[in-house]
Protein backbone atom coordinates (compact mmCIF):
# COMPACT_ATOMS: atom_id res chain seq x y z
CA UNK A 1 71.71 121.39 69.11
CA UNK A 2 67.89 119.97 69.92
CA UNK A 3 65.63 120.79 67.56
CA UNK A 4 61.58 119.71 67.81
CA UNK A 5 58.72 119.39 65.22
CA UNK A 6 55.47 119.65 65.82
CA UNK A 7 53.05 116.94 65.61
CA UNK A 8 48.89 116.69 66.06
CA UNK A 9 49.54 115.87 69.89
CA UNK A 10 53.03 117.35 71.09
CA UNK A 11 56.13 117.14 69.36
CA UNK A 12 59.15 115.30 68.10
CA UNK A 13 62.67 115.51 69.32
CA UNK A 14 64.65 115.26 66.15
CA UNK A 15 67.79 114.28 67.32
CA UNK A 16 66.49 110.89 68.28
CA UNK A 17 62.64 111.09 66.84
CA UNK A 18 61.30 110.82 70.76
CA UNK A 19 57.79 111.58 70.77
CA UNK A 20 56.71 114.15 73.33
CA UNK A 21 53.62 114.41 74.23
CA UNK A 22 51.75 118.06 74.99
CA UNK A 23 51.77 116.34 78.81
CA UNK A 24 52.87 119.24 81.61
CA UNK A 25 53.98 116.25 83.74
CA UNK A 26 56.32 114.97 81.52
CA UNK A 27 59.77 115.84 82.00
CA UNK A 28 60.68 116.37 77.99
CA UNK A 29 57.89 118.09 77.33
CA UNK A 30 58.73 120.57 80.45
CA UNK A 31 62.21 120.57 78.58
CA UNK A 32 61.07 121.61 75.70
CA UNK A 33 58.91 124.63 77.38
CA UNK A 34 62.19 126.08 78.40
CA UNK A 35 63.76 125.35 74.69
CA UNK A 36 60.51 127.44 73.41
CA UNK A 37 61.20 130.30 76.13
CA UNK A 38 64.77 130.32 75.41
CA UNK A 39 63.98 131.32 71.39
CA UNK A 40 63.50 128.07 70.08
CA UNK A 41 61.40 127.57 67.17
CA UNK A 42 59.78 124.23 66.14
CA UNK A 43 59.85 122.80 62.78
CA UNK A 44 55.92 123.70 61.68
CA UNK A 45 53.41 120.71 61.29
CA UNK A 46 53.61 119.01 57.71
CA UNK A 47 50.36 119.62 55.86
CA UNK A 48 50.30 116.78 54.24
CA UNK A 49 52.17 113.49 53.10
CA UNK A 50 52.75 114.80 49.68
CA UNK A 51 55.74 117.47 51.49
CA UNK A 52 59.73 117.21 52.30
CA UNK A 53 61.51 119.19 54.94
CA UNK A 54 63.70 121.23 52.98
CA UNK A 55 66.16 122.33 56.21
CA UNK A 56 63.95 125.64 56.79
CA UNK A 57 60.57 125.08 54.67
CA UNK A 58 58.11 122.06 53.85
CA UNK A 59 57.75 121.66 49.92
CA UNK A 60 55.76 119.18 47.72
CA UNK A 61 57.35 116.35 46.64
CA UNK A 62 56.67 116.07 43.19
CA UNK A 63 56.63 112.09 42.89
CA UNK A 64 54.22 111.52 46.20
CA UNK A 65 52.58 114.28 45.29
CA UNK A 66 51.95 112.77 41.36
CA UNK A 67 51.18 109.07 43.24
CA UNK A 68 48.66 111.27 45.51
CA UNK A 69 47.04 112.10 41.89
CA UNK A 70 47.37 109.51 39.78
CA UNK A 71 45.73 107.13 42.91
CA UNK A 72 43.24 109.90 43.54
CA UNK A 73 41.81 109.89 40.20
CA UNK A 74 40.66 106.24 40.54
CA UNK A 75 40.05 106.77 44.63
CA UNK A 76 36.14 107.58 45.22
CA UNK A 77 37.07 109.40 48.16
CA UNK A 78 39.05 112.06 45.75
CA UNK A 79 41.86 114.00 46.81
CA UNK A 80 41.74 114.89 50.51
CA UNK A 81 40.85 110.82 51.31
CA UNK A 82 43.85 109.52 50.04
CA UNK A 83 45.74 112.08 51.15
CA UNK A 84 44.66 111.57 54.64
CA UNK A 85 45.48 107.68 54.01
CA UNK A 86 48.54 108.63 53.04
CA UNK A 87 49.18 110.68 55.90
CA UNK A 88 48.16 107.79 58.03
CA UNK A 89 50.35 105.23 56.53
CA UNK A 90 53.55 107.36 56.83
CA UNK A 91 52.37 107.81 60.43
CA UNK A 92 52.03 104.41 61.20
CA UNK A 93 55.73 103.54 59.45
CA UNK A 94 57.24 105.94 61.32
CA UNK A 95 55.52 104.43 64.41
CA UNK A 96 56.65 101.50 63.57
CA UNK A 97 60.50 102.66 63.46
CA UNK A 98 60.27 101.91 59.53
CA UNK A 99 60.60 105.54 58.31
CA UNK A 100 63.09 108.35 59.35
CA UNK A 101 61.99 112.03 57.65
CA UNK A 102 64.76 113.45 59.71
């Protein structure tokens, strides 16, 4: 069974992590319309890099979320900077092909 997560700009097909774009001329994306209309719900966007997918909720992670701290307390940019770094850096690993969440 396809399931999809949401992303910042479309959404990912987790049975092979394709990224689809929100792009009405794109074949997946009109795919996963019908998947919506049909009763589908996506997995929601993760708030932050600090959360796991639990199989039907996202939940903190206690050892990111205690890195997200600990590198916090020394970061100037406080809590919300590194977060959003950290956030970044996942993204760009799983870009990359060098992280699977699924």
């Amino acid at each position: 069974m396809t399931t999809y997560a949401l992303t910042r700009d479309g959404v990912t097909r987790l049975e092979d992590n394709a990224a689809i774009p929100n792009d009405p001329a794109n074949i997946d994306w009109a795919i996963y319309q019908q998947w919506l209309i049909e009763g589908g719900v996506p997995r929601p966007l993760q708030p932050g890099a600090q959360y796991d997918w639990n199989g039907s909720a996202w939940i903190v992670n206690a050892q990111r979320q205690a890195l997200i701290d600990a590198l916090a307390a020394d970061y100037a940019g406080g809590r919300a900077e590194i977060a959003a770094d950290v956030d970044e850096l996942l993204r760009q690993l799983r870009d990359l092909g060098l992280l699977d969440d699924a």
